[in-house]
C-alpha atoms as a PDB file:
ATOM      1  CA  UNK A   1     128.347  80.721  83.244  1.00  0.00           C
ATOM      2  CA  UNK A   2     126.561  84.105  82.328  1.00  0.00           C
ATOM      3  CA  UNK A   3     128.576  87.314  81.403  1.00  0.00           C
ATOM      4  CA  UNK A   4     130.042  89.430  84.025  1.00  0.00           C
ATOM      5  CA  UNK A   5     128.658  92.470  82.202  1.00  0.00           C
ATOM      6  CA  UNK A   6     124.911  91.085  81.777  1.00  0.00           C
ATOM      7  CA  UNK A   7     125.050  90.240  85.712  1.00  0.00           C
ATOM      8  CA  UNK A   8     125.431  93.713  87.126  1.00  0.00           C
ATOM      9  CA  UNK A   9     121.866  95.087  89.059  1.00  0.00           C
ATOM     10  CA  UNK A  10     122.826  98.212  88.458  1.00  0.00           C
ATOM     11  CA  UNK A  11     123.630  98.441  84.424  1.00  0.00           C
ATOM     12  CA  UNK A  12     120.544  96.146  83.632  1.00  0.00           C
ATOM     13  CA  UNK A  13     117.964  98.463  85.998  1.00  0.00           C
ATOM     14  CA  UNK A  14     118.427 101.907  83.912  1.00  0.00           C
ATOM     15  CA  UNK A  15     116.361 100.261  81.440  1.00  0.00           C
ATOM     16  CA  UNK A  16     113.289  99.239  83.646  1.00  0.00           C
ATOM     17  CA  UNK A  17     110.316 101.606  83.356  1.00  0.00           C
ATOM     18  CA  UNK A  18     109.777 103.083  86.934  1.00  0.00           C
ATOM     19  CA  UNK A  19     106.813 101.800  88.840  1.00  0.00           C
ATOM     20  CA  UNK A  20     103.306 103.855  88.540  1.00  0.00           C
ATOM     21  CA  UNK A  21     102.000 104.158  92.348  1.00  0.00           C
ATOM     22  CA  UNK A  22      99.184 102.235  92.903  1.00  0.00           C
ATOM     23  CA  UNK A  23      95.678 103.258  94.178  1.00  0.00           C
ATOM     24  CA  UNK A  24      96.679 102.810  98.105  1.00  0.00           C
ATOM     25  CA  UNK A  25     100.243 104.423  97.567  1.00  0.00           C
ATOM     26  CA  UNK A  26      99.351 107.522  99.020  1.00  0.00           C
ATOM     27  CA  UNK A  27      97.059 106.733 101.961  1.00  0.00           C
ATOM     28  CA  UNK A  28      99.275 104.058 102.695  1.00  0.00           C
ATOM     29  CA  UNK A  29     102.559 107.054 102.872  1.00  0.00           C
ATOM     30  CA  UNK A  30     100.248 108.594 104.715  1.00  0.00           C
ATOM     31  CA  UNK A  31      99.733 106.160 107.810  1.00  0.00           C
ATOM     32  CA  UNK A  32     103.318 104.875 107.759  1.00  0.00           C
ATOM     33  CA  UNK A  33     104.349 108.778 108.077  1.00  0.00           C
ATOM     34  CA  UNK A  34     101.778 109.337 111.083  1.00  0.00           C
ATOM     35  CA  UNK A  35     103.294 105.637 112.297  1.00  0.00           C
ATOM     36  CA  UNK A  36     107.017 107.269 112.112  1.00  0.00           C
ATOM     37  CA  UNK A  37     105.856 110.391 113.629  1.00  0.00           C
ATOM     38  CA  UNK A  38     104.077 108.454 116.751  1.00  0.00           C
ATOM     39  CA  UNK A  39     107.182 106.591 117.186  1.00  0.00           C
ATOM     40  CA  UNK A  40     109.275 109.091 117.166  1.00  0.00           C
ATOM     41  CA  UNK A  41     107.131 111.145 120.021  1.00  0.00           C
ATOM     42  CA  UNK A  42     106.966 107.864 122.064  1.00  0.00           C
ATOM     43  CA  UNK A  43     110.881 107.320 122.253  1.00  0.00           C
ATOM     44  CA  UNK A  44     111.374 111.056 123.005  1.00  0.00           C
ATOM     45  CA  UNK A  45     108.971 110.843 125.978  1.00  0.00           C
ATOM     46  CA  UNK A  46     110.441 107.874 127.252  1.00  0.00           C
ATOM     47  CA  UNK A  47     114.091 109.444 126.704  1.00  0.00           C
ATOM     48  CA  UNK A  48     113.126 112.487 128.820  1.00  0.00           C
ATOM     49  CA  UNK A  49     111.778 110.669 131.832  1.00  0.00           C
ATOM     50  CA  UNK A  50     114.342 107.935 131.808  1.00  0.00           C
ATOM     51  CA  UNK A  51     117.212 109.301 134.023  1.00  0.00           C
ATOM     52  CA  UNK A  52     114.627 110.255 136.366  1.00  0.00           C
ATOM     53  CA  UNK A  53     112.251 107.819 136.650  1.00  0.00           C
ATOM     54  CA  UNK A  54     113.169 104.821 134.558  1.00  0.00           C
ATOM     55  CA  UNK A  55     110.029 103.053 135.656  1.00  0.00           C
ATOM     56  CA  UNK A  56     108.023 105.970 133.189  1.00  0.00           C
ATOM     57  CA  UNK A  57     109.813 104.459 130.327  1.00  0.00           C
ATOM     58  CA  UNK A  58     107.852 101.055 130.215  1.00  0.00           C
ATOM     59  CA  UNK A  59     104.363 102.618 129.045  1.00  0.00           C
ATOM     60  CA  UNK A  60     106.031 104.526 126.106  1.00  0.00           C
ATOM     61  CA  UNK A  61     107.835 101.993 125.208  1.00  0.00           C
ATOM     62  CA  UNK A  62     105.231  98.966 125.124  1.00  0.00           C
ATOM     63  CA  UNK A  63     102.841 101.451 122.467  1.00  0.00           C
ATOM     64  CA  UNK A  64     106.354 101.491 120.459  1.00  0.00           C
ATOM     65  CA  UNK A  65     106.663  97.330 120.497  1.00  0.00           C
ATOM     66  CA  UNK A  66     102.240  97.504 119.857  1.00  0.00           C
ATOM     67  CA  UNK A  67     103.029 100.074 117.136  1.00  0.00           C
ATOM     68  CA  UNK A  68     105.589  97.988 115.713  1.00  0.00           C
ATOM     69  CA  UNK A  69     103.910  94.555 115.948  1.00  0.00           C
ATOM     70  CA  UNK A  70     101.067  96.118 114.027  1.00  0.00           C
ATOM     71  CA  UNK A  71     102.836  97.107 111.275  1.00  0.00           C
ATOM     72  CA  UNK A  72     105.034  93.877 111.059  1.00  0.00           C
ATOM     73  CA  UNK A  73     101.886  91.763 110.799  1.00  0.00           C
ATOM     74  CA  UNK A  74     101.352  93.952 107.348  1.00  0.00           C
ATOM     75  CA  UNK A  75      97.593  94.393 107.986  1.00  0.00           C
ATOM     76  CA  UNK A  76      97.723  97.111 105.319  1.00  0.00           C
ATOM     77  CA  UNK A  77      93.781  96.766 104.847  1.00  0.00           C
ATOM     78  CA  UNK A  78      92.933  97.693 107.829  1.00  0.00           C
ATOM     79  CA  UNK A  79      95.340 100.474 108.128  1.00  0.00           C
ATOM     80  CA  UNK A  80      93.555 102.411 105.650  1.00  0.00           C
ATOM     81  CA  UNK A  81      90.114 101.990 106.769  1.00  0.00           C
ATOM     82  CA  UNK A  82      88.362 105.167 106.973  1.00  0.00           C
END
């Protein structure tokens, strides 16, 4: 049965080097940041128009599930095509 003191994450992790970023770290930042961003615009326009018209929510809404689907499927090539 191993040590209680050699199985704590967070004791054995101060002495792992940190990760360099890797060639695609920034781009990659880059589109998930836009991808937040366009989320975040989508919901608020459905939000405003809901009370009123709750119909004006589905188009906003389906390019958040599209936006979403996209980025679970983990494409990341393609993301970062110029």
């Amino acid at each position: 049965m191993p040590d209680a003191s050699t199985s704590n994450p967070s004791e054995s992790s101060s002495s792992i080097a940190p990760i360099a970023p890797t060639r695609i770290a920034e781009p990659l930042d880059d589109y998930l940041r836009q991808v937040v961003q366009t989320l975040h615009a989508a919901v608020n326009q459905a939000m405003r128009h809901a009370a009123d018209d709750p119909q004006a929510t589905a188009r906003p809404l389906a390019d958040c599930e599209e936006i979403l689907r996209t980025i679970m499927a983990g494409d990341v090539p393609s993301w970062l095509e110029p």
